[in-house]
Protein backbone atom coordinates (compact mmCIF):
# COMPACT_ATOMS: atom_id res chain seq x y z
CA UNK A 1 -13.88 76.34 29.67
CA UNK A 2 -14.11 78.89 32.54
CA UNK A 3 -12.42 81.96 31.49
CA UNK A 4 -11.65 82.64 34.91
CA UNK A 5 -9.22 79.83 34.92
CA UNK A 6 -7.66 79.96 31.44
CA UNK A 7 -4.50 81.44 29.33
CA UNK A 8 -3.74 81.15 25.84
CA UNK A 9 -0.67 79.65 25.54
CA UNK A 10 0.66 79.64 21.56
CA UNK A 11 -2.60 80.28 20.68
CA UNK A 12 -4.32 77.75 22.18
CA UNK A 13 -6.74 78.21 25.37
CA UNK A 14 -5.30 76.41 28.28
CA UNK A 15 -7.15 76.14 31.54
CA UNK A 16 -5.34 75.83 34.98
CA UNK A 17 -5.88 75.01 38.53
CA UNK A 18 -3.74 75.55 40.76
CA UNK A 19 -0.41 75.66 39.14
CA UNK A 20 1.60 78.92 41.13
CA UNK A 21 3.32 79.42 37.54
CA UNK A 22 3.58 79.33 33.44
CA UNK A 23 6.09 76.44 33.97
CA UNK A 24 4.12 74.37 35.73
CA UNK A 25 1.04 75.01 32.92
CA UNK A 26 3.18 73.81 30.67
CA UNK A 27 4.89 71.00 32.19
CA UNK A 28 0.98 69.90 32.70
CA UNK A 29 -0.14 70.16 29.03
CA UNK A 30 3.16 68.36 27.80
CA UNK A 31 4.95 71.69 26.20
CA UNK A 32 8.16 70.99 26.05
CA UNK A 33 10.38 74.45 27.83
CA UNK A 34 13.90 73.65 28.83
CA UNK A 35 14.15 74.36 32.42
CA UNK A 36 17.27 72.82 34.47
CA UNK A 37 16.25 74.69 38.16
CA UNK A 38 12.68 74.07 38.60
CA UNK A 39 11.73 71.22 41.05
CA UNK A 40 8.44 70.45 41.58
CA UNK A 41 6.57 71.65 45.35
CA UNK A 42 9.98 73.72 45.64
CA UNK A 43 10.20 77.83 45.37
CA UNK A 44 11.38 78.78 41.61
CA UNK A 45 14.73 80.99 41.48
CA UNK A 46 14.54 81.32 37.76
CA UNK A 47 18.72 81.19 37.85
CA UNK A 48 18.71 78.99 34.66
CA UNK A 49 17.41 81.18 32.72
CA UNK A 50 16.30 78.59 30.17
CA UNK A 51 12.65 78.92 30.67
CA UNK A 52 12.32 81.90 29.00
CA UNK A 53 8.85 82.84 27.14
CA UNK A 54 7.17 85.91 25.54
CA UNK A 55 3.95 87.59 27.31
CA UNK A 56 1.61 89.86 25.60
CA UNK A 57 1.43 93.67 27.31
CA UNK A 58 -0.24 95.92 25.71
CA UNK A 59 1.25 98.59 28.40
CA UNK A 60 4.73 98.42 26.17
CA UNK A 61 5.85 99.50 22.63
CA UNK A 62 7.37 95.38 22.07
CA UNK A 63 3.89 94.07 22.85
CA UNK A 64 5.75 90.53 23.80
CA UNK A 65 7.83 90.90 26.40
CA UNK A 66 10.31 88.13 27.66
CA UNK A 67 9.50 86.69 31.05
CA UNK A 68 10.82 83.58 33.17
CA UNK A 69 8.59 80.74 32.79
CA UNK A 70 9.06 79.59 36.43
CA UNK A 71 8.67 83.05 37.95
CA UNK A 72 5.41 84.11 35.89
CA UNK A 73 2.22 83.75 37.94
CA UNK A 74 -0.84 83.00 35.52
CA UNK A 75 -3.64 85.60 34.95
CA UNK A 76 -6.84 84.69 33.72
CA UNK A 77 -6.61 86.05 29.97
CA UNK A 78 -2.85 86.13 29.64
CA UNK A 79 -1.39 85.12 26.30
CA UNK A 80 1.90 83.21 26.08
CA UNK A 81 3.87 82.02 23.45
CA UNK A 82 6.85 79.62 23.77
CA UNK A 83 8.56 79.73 20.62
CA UNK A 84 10.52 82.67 18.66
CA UNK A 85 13.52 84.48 17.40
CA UNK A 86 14.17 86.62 20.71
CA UNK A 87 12.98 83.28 22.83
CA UNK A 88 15.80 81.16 21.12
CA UNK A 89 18.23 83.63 21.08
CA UNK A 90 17.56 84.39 24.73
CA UNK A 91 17.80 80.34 25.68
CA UNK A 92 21.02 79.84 23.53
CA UNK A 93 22.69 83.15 25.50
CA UNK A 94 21.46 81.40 28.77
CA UNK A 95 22.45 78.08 28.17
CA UNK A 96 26.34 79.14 26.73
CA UNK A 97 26.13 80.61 30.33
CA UNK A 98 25.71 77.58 31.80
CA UNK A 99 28.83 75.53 29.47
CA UNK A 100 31.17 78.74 30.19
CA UNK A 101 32.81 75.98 32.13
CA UNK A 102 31.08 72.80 32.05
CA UNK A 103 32.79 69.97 31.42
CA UNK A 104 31.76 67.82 28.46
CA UNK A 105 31.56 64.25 30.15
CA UNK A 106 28.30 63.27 28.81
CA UNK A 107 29.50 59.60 28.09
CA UNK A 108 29.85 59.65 31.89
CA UNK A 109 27.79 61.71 33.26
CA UNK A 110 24.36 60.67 35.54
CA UNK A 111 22.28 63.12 34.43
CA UNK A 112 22.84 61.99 30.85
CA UNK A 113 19.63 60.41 30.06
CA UNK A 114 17.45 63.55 32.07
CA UNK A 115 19.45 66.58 30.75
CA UNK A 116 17.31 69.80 29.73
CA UNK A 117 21.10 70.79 28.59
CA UNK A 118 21.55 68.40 26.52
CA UNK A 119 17.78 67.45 25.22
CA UNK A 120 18.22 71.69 24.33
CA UNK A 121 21.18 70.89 22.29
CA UNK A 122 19.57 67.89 20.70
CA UNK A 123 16.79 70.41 19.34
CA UNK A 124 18.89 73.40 18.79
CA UNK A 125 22.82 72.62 18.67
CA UNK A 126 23.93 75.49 21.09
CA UNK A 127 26.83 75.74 23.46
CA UNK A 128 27.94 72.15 22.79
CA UNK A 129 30.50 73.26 20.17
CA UNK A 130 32.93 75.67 22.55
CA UNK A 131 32.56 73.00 25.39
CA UNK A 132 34.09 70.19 22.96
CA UNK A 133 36.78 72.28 21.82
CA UNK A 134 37.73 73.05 25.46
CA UNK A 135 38.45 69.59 26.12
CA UNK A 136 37.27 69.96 29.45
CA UNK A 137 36.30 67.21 31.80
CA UNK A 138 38.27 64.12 31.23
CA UNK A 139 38.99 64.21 35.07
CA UNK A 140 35.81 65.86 37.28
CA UNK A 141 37.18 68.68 39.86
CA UNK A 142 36.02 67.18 42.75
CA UNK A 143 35.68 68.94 46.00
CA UNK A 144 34.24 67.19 49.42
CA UNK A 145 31.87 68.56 50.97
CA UNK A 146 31.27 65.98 53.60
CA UNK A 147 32.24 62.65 54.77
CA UNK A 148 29.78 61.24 52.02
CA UNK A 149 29.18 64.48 49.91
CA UNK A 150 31.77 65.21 46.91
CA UNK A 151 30.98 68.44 44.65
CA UNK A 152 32.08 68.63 41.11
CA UNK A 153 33.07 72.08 40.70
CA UNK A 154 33.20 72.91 37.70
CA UNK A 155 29.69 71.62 37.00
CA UNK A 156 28.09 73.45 39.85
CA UNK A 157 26.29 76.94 38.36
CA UNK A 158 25.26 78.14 42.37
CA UNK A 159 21.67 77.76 40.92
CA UNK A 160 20.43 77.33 44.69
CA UNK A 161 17.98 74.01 43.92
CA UNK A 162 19.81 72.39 46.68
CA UNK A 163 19.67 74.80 49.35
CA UNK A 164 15.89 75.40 48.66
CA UNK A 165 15.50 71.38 48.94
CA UNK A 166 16.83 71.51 52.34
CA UNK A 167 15.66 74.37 53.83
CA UNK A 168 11.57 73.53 52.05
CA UNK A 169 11.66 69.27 52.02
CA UNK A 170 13.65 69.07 54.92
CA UNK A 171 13.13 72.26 57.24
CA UNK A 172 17.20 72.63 57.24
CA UNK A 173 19.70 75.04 56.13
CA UNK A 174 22.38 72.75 55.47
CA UNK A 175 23.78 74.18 52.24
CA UNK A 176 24.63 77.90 51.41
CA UNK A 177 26.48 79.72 49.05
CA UNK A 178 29.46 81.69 50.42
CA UNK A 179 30.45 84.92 48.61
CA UNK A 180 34.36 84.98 48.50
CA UNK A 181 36.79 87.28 48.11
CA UNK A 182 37.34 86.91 44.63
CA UNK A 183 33.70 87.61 44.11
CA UNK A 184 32.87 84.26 43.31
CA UNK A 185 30.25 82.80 44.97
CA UNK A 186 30.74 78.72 46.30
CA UNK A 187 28.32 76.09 47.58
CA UNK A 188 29.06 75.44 51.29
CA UNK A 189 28.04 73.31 53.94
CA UNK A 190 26.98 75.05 56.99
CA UNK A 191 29.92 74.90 59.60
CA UNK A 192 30.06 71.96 62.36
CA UNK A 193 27.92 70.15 59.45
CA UNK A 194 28.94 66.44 58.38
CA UNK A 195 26.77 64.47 57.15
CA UNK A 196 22.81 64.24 58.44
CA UNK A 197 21.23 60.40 57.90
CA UNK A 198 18.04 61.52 56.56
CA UNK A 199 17.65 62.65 53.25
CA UNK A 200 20.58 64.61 51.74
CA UNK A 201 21.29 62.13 49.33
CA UNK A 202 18.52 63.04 47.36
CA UNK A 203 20.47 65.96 46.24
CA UNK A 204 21.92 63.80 43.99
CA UNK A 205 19.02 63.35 42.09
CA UNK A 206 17.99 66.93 42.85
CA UNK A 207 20.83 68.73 41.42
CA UNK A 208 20.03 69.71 37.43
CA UNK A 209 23.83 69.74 37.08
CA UNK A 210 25.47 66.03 38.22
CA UNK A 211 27.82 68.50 40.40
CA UNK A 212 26.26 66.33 44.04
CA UNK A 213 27.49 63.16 44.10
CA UNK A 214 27.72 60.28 46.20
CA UNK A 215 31.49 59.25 47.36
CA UNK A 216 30.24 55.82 47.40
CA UNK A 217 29.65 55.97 44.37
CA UNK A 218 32.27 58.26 41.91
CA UNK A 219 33.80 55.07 40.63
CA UNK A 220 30.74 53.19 39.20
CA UNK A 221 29.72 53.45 35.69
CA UNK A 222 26.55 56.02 35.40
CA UNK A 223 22.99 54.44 35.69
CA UNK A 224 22.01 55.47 32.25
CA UNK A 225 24.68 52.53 31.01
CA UNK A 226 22.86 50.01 33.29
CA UNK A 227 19.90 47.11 33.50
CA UNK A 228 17.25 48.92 35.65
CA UNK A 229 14.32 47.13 37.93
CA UNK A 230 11.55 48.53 39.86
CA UNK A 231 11.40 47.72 43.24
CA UNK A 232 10.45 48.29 46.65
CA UNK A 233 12.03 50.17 49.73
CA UNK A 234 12.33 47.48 52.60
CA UNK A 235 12.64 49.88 55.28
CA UNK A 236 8.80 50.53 55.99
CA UNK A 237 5.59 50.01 55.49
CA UNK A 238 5.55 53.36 53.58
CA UNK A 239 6.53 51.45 50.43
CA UNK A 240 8.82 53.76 49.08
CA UNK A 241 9.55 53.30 45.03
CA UNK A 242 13.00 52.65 43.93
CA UNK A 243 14.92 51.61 40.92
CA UNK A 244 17.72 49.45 41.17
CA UNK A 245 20.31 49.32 38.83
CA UNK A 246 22.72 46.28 37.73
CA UNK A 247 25.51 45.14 36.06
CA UNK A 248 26.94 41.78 35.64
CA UNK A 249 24.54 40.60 38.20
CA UNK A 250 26.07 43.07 41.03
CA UNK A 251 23.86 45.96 42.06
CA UNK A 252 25.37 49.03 41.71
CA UNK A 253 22.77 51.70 42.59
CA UNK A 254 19.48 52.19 44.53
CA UNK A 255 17.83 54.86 42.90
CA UNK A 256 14.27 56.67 43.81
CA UNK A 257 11.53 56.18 40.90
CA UNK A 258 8.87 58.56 41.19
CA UNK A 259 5.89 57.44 42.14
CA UNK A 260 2.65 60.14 42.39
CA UNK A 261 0.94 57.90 45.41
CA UNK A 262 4.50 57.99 47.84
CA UNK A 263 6.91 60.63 46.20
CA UNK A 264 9.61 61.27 44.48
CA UNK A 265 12.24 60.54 47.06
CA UNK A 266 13.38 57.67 49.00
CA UNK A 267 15.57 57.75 52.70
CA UNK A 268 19.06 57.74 52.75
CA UNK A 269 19.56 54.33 54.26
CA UNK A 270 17.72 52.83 51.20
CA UNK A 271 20.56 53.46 48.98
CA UNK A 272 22.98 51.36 51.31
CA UNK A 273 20.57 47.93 51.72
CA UNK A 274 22.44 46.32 48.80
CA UNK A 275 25.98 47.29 50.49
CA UNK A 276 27.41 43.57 51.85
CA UNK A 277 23.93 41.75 50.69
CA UNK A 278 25.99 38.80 49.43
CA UNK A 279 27.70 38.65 53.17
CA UNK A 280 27.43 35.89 55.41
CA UNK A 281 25.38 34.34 53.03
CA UNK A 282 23.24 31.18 53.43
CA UNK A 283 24.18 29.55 50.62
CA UNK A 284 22.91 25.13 51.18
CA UNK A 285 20.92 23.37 52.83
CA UNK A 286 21.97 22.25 56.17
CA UNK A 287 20.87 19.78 58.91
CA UNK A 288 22.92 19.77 62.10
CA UNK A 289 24.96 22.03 60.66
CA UNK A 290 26.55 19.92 57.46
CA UNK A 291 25.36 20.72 54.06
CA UNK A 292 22.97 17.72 52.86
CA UNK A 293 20.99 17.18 49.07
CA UNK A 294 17.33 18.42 49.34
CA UNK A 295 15.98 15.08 49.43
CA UNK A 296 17.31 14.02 53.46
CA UNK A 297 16.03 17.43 54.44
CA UNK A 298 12.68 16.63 53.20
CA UNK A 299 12.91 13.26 54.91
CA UNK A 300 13.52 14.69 58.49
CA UNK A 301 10.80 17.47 57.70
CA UNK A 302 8.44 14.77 57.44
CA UNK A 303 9.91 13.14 60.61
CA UNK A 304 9.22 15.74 62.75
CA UNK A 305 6.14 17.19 61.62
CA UNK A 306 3.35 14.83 61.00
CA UNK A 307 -0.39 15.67 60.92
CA UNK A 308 -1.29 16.68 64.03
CA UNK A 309 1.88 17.66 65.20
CA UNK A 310 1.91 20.31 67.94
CA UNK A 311 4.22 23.23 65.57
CA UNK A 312 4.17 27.01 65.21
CA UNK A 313 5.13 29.52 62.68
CA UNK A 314 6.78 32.59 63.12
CA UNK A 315 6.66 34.60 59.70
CA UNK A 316 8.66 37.71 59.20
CA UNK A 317 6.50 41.22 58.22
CA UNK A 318 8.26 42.07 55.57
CA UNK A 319 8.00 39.00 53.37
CA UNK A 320 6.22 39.36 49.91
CA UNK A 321 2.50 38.92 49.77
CA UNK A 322 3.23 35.37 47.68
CA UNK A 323 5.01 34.40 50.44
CA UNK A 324 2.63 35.31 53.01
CA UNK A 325 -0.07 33.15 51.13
CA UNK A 326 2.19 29.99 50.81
CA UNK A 327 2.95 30.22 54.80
CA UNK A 328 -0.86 30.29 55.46
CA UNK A 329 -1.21 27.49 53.14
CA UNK A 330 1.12 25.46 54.43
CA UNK A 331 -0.23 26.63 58.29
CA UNK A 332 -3.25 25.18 57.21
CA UNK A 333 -2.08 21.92 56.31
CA UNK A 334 0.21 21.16 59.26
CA UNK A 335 -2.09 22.81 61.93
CA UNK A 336 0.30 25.45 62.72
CA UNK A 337 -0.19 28.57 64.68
CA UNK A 338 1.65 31.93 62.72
CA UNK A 339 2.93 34.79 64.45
CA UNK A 340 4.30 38.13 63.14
CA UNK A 341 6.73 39.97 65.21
CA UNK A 342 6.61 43.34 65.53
CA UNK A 343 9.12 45.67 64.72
CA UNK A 344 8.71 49.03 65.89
CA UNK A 345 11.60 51.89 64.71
CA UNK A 346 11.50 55.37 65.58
CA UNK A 347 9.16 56.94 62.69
CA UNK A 348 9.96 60.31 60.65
CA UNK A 349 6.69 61.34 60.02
CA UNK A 350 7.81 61.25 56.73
CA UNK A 351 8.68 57.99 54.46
CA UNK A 352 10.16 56.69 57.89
CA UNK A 353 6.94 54.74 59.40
CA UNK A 354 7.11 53.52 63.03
CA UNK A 355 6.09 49.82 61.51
CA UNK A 356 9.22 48.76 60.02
CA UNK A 357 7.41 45.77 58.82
CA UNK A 358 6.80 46.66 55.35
CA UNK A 359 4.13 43.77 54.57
CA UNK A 360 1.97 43.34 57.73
CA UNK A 361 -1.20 44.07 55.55
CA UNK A 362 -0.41 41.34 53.55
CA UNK A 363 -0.09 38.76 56.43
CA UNK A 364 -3.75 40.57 57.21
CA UNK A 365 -4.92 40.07 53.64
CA UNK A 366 -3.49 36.24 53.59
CA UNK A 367 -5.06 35.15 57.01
CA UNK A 368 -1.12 34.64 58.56
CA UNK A 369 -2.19 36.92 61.21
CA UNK A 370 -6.08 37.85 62.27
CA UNK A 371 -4.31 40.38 64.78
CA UNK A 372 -1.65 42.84 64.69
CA UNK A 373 1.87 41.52 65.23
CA UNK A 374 3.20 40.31 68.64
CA UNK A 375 4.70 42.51 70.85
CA UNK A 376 6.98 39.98 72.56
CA UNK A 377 7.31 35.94 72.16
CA UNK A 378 5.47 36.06 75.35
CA UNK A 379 2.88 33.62 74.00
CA UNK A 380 5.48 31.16 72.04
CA UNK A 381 7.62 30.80 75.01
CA UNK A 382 4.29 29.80 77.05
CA UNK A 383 2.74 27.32 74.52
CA UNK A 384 6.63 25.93 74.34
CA UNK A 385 7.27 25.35 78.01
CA UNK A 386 3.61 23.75 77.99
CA UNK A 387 4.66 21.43 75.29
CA UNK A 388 2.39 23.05 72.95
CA UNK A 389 4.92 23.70 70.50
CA UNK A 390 7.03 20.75 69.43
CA UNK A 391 8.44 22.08 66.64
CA UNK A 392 8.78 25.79 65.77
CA UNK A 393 9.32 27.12 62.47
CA UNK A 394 11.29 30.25 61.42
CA UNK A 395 10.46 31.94 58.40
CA UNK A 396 13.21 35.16 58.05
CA UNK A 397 13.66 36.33 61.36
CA UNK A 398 16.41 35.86 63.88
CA UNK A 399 14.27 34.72 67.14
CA UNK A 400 16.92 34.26 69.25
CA UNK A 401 18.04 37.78 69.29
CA UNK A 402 14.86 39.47 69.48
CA UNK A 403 14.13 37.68 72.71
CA UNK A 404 13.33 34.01 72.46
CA UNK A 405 15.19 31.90 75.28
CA UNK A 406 17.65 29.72 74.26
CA UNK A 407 16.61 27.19 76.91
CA UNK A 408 13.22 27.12 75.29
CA UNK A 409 14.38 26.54 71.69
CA UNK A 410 16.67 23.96 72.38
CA UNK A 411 13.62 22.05 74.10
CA UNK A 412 11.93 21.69 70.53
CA UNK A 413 12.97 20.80 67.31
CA UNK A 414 13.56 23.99 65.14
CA UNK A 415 14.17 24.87 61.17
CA UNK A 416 14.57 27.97 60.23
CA UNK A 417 14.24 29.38 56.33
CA UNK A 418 16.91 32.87 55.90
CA UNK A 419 18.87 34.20 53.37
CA UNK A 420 21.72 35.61 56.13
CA UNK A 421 23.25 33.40 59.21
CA UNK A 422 22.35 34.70 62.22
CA UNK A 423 22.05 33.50 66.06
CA UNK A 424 18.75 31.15 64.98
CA UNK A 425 20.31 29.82 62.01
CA UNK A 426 23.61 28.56 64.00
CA UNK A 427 21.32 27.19 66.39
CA UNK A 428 18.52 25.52 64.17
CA UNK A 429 18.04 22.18 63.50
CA UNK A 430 17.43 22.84 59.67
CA UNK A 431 18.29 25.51 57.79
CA UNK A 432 16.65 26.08 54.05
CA UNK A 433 18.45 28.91 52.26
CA UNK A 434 15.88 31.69 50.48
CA UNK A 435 16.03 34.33 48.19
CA UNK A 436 16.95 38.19 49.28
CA UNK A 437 14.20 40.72 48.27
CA UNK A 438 16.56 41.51 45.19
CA UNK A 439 16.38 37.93 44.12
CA UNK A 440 12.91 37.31 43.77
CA UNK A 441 9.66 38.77 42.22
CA UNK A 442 6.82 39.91 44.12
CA UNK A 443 4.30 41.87 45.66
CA UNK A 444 3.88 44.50 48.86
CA UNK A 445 1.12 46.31 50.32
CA UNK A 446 1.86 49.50 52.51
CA UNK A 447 0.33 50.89 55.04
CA UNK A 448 -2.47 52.53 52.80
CA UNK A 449 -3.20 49.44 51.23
CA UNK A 450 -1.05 50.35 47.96
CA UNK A 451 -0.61 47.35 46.16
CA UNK A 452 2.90 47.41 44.27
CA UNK A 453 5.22 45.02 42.53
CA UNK A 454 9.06 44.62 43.47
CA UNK A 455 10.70 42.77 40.72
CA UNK A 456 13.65 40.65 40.66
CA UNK A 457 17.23 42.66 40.08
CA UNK A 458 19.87 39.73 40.12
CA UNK A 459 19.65 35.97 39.68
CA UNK A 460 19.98 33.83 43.04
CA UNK A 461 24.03 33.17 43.54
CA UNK A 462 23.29 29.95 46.01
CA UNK A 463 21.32 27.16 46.40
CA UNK A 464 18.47 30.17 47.77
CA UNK A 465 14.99 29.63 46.24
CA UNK A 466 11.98 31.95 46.83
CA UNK A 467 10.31 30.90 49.73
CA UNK A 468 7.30 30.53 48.43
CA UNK A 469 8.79 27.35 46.16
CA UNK A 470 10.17 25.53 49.31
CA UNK A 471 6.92 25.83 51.23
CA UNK A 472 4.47 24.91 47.75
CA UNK A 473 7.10 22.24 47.57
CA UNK A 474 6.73 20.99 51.31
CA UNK A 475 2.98 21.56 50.95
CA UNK A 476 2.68 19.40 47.85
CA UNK A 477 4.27 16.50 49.35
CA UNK A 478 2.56 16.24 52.47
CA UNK A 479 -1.15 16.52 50.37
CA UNK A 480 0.46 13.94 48.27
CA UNK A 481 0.31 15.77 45.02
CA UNK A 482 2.32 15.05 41.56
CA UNK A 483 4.52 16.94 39.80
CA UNK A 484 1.65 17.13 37.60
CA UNK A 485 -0.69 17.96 40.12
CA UNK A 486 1.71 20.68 42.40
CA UNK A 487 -0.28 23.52 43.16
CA UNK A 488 1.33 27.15 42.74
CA UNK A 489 4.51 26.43 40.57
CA UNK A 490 4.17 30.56 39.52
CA UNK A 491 3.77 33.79 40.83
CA UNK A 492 0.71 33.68 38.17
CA UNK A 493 -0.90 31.04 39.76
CA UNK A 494 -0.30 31.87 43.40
CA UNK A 495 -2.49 35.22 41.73
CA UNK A 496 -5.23 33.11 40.23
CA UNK A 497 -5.79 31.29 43.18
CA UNK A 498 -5.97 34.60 45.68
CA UNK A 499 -8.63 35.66 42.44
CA UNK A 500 -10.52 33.04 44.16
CA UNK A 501 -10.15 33.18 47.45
CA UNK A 502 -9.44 36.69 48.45
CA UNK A 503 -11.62 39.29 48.02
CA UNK A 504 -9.44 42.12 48.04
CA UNK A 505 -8.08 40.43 44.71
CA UNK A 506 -11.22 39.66 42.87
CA UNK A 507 -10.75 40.09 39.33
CA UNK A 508 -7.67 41.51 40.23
CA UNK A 509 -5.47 40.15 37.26
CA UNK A 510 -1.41 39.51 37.32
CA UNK A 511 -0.91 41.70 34.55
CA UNK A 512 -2.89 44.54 34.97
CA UNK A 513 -1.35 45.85 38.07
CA UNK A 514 0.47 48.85 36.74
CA UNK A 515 3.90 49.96 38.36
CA UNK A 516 2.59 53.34 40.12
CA UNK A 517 0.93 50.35 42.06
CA UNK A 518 -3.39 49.85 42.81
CA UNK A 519 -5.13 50.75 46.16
CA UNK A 520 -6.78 47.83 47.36
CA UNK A 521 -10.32 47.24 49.44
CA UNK A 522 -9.38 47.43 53.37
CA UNK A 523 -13.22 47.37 54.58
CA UNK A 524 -12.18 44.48 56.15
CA UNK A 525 -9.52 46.54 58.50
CA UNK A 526 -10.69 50.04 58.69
CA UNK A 527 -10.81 49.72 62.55
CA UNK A 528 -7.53 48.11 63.10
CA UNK A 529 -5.06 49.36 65.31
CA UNK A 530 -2.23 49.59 62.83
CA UNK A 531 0.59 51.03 63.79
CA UNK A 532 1.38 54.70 62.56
């Protein structure tokens, strides 16, 4: 090992790279220090005080000297030891500190679960004791900060973590601590201040104390007591992580779950995307408008498109990458032309992207589209009013409000497959309810070609399938195949077929795809204009 580059840390030689301090060398080679300010890529302030470990210095009579973990830079040679007498008695005086007056809520308390407080008391019993007794925190002192921020308090220490958050991750002073006249120093927002759509809500998570929460959310029972899922941020194609959480199949939470290949954090507006999901629902199958049994919509499907027929597709960019590869199979069959509409948002720079479709390199993977996605319906209206397109059909997107004329769509016959009604759906010929992102397993790829799983959070509450089932379905019967026989009745076997017929996916299996996500071959699109 390159002496250069190493400590000894409780006896043991530890190399490092480029770690700015002890903490960090330790949180890298798994030794367990209780630390409840430090957050990773932000400045240490070492106001915990719980971090505490002994150096060697020959320049003093002690010879170990206690130092702040966070706020120690490494020198090649130092020695370090994390465990003693003084260090325990230091952490115990630091963390009874902290519990002068914190409540004990622990049964309903976020942080629960994550606590260095209480994973220190687990290990050494201090503190806990005197808070008990106290009987404090039946009933959190809440204070608002905002419109959508509420502080707790008596839980908040003035550690600074979340004004170093904003002014570092988000290049804003939004927070500071006020000195009052009673000496005492309180967390603030910044005058004229209400609330910023961005990323403040990440201060939830952020805080080491529970004392940021969400108003939206002081009434819910904490995550920790909740079913969690992994899933996938449908607001870009930067394929943020999250972590839903749900109870009595109701979704209570949207949660970031770190992720080492897109961060740690997710955008505000991600928390909010289950808020009225189950809304203006569409919940059976209609033709003409009047709910009908599955079997006389499969009748006037076959009416209306028969082999041959002049019909066009027009898929939505965000759909999963098993539904992307049932549209193109089902393209195939009927003839049909596909089209992806673009949908271009103002980017951040950040987890923001300016492609709002979150999937479009899965309708590249799949064959959907062997372009990027339409500006306009330019084309569509064209190949309508020349009678190329006889029958036109929607798979989740609302065509008539981004731009399609109605004269033009009542000219053809139309069926449309959503999960919400909308302007198309009141207007469509045949409507086939489908599952919401929550409702369904499956897979994205974002705009680095990050393969990563979304799995299903709450059972379907209508007569919704995945999308991918109605069109296998449709497919089946029109290639006359059995029940026995019917192609793709699994996410598994949608996989083993793109094994075969994808390269991206070769050997590729179902299983193996672990939930930090893989990076996939894009030789085949280095030179595409994606956009940014």
């Amino acid at each position: 090992m390159d002496g250069e580059r190493s400590i000894i840390i409780d006896g043991t030689v530890v190399g490092y790279d480029d770690e700015l301090n002890i903490l960090r060398i330790c949180n890298k080679c798994h030794i367990s220090i209780p630390q409840m300010c430090s957050v990773e890529h932000l400045t240490p302030l070492g106001h915990c005080g719980l971090c505490v470990v002994e150096m060697f210095d020959d320049s003093v009579s002690s010879q170990w000297v206690p130092v702040l973990a966070c706020m120690l830079q490494p020198q090649a040679g130092m020695e370090i030891r994390t465990r003693s007498k003084v260090i325990t008695a230091i952490r115990e005086m630091a963390g009874q500190l902290i519990l002068r007056s914190h409540p004990c809520d622990c049964d309903f308390c976020e942080k629960f679960n994550n606590c260095e407080l209480r994973k220190t008391y687990n290990r050494t019993g201090f503190g806990f004791v005197r808070a008990i007794t106290d009987g404090k925190g039946s009933k959190p002192i809440i204070s608002r900060l905002s419109q959508r921020f509420c502080l707790d308090r008596e839980k908040c220490t003035n550690c600074g973590t979340c004004v170093t958050y904003c002014r570092e991750a988000l290049g804003e002073d939004f927070l500071h601590n006020v000195l009052k006249s009673n000496g005492q120093l309180r967390l603030e927002l910044y005058p004229g201040i209400n609330y910023v759509e961005g990323y403040l809500l990440n201060l939830i998570e952020i805080c080491p104390y529970n004392a940021i929460m969400d108003e939206k959310s002081l009434n819910l029972p904490p995550p920790w007591k909740l079913r969690a899922f992994d899933s996938i941020s449908m607001e870009s194609s930067t394929g943020n992580n999250t972590k839903i959480f749900v109870q009595d199949n109701e979704i209570m939470y949207i949660k970031p779950r770190n992720n080492p290949h897109v961060g740690n954090i997710i955008p505000d507006i991600v928390r909010d995307l289950h808020r009225n999901n189950d809304s203006n629902r569409v919940d059976k199958l209609l033709l003409h408008g009047q709910n009908v049994e599955e079997r006389e919509i499969i009748l006037f499907f076959l009416s209306k498109i028969g082999f041959g027929h002049r019909c066009a597709m027009i898929c939505n960019g965000s759909l999963s990458l098993e539904n992307m590869l049932l549209v193109r199979q089902l393209a195939d069959v009927l003839g049909a032309q596909t089209f992806v509409k673009n949908h271009p948002q103002e980017g951040d720079g950040w987890l923001i992207s300016k492609d709002k479709n979150t999937n479009i390199r899965s309708a590249l993977l799949t064959q959907v589209i062997k372009k990027n996605a339409v500006e306009d319906f330019f084309e569509v209206e064209a190949l309508i009013t020349q009678r190329q397109i006889q029958t036109l059909i929607i798979l989740g997107e609302d065509v008539l409000s981004m731009g399609l004329s109605k004269e033009n769509f009542a000219t053809i016959d139309s069926i449309t497959f959503s999960c919400h009604k909308n302007e198309t759906t009141q207007n469509s010929h045949v409507v086939f309810p489908i599952c919401t992102v929550f409702e369904e397993d499956g897979h994205f790829v974002n705009k680095d070609f990050l393969l990563q799983r979304s799995h299903r959070a709450i059972f379907r509450k209508t007569e919704a399938k995945p999308l991918w089932q109605w069109l296998a379905m449709i497919k089946n019967i029109y290639t006359g195949k059995s029940r026995e026989e019917a192609e793709f009745q699994s996410i598994e076997s949608i996989w083993k077929f793109m094994e075969k017929s994808l390269p991206e996916f070769k050997d590729l299996k179902f299983a193996e795809v672990p939930s930090t996500g893989i990076f996939l071959e894009n030789n085949r699109f280095k030179n595409f204009p994606f956009v940014a």
